[in-house]
Protein backbone atom coordinates (compact mmCIF):
# COMPACT_ATOMS: atom_id res chain seq x y z
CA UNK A 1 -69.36 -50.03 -15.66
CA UNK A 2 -70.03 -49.01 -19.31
CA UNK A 3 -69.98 -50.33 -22.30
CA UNK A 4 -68.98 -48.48 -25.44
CA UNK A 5 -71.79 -48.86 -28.54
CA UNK A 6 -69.52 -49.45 -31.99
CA UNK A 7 -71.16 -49.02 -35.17
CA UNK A 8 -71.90 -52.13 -36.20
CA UNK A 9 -73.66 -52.67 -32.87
CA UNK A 10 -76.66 -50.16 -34.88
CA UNK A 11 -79.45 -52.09 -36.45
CA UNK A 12 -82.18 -50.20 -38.65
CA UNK A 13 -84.86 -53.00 -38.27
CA UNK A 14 -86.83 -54.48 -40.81
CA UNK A 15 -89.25 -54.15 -43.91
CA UNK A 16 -91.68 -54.20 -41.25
CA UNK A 17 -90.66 -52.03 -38.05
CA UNK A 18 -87.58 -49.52 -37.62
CA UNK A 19 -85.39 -49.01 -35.04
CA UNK A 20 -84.59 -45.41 -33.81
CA UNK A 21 -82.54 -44.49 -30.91
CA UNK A 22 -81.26 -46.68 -28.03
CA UNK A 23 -83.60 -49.20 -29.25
CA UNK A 24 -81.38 -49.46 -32.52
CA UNK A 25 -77.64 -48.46 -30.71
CA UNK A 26 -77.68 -45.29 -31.68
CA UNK A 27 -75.81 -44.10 -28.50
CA UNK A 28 -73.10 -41.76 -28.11
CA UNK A 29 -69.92 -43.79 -27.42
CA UNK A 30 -68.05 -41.12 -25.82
CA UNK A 31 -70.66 -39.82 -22.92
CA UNK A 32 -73.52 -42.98 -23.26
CA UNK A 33 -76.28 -40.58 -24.23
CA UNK A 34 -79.11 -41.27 -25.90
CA UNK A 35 -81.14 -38.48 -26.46
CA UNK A 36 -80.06 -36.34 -29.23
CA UNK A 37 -79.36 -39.64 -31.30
CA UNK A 38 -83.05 -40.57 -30.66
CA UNK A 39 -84.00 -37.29 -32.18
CA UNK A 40 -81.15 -37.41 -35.29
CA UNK A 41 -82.32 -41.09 -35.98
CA UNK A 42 -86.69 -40.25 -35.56
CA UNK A 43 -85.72 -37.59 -37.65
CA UNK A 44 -84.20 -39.51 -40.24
CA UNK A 45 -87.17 -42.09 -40.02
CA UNK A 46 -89.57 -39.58 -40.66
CA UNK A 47 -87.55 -38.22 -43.56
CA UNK A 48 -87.26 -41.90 -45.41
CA UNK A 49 -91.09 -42.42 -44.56
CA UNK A 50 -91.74 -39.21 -46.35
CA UNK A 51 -91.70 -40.84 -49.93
CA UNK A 52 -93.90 -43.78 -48.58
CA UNK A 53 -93.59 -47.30 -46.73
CA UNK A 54 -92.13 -49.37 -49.86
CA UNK A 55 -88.33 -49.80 -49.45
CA UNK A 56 -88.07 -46.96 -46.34
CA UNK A 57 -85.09 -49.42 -44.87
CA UNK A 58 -82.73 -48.71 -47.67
CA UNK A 59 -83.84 -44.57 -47.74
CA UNK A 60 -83.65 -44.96 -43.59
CA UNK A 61 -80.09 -46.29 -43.86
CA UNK A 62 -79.04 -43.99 -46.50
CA UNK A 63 -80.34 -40.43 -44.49
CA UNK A 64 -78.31 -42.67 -41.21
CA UNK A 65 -74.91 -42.38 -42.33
CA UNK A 66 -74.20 -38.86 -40.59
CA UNK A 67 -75.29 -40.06 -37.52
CA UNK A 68 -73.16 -43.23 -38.02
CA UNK A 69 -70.24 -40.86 -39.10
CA UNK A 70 -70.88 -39.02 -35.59
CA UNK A 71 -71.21 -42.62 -33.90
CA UNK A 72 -67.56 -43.50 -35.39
CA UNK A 73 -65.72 -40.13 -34.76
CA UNK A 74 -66.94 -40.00 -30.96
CA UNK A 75 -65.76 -43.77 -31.07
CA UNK A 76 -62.17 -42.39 -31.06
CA UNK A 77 -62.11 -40.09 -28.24
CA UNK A 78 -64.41 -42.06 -26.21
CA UNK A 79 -61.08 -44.75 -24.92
CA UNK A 80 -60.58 -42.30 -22.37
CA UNK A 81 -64.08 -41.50 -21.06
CA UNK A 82 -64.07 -45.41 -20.31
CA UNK A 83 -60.80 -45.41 -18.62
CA UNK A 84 -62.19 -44.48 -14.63
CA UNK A 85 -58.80 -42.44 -13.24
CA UNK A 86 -58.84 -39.87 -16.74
CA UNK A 87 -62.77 -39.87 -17.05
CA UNK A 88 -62.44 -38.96 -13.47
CA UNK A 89 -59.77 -36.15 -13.90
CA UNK A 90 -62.29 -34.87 -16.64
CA UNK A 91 -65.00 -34.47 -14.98
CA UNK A 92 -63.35 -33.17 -11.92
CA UNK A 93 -61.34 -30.39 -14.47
CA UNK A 94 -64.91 -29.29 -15.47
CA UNK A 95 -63.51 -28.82 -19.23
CA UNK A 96 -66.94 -30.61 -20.63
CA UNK A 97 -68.70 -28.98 -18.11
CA UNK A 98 -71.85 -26.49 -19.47
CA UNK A 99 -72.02 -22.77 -18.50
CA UNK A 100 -74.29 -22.40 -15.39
CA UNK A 101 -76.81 -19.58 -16.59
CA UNK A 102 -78.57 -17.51 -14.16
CA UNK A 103 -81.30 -14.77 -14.17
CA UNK A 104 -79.07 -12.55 -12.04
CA UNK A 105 -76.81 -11.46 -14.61
């Protein structure tokens, strides 16, 4: 069983430690990944750290929102990927499936 991350389920942290990735919800709704939201929300650390430490939360926050726009659009197709008889039609259809790429070709 899964549970779908909403956006307000995302925390930033504190004046004193931040929060990137799973550790801070930044999870994709729709297929519970993790990964490229790690890298999207490290990457938008790094970018408010840039400028210095003083007041990084509200810079971190600010260079968030497309990720939280992403969070929130993949929010509204992920109803299905939660209900077990269409997820399972999905995955069986192989429409989200990725191209199989091999060195005989």
């Amino acid at each position: 069983y899964l549970l779908r991350p909403r956006r307000k389920d995302t925390l930033t942290g504190n004046n004193h430690a931040a929060l990137v990735g799973e550790a801070g919800g930044f999870i994709s709704p729709s297929s519970a990944e993790g990964i490229s939201y790690a890298l999207k929300s490290s990457y938008a650390l790094a970018m408010s750290l840039k400028d210095g430490i003083g007041d990084f939360q509200k810079r971190y926050k600010k260079n968030l929102r497309p990720v939280l726009r992403s969070i929130t659009f993949k929010q509204m197709k992920s109803p299905g990927m939660y209900n077990q008889t269409i997820r399972g039609m999905v995955i069986k259809s192989g429409i989200l499936s990725s191209k199989r790429l091999s060195n005989q070709d």
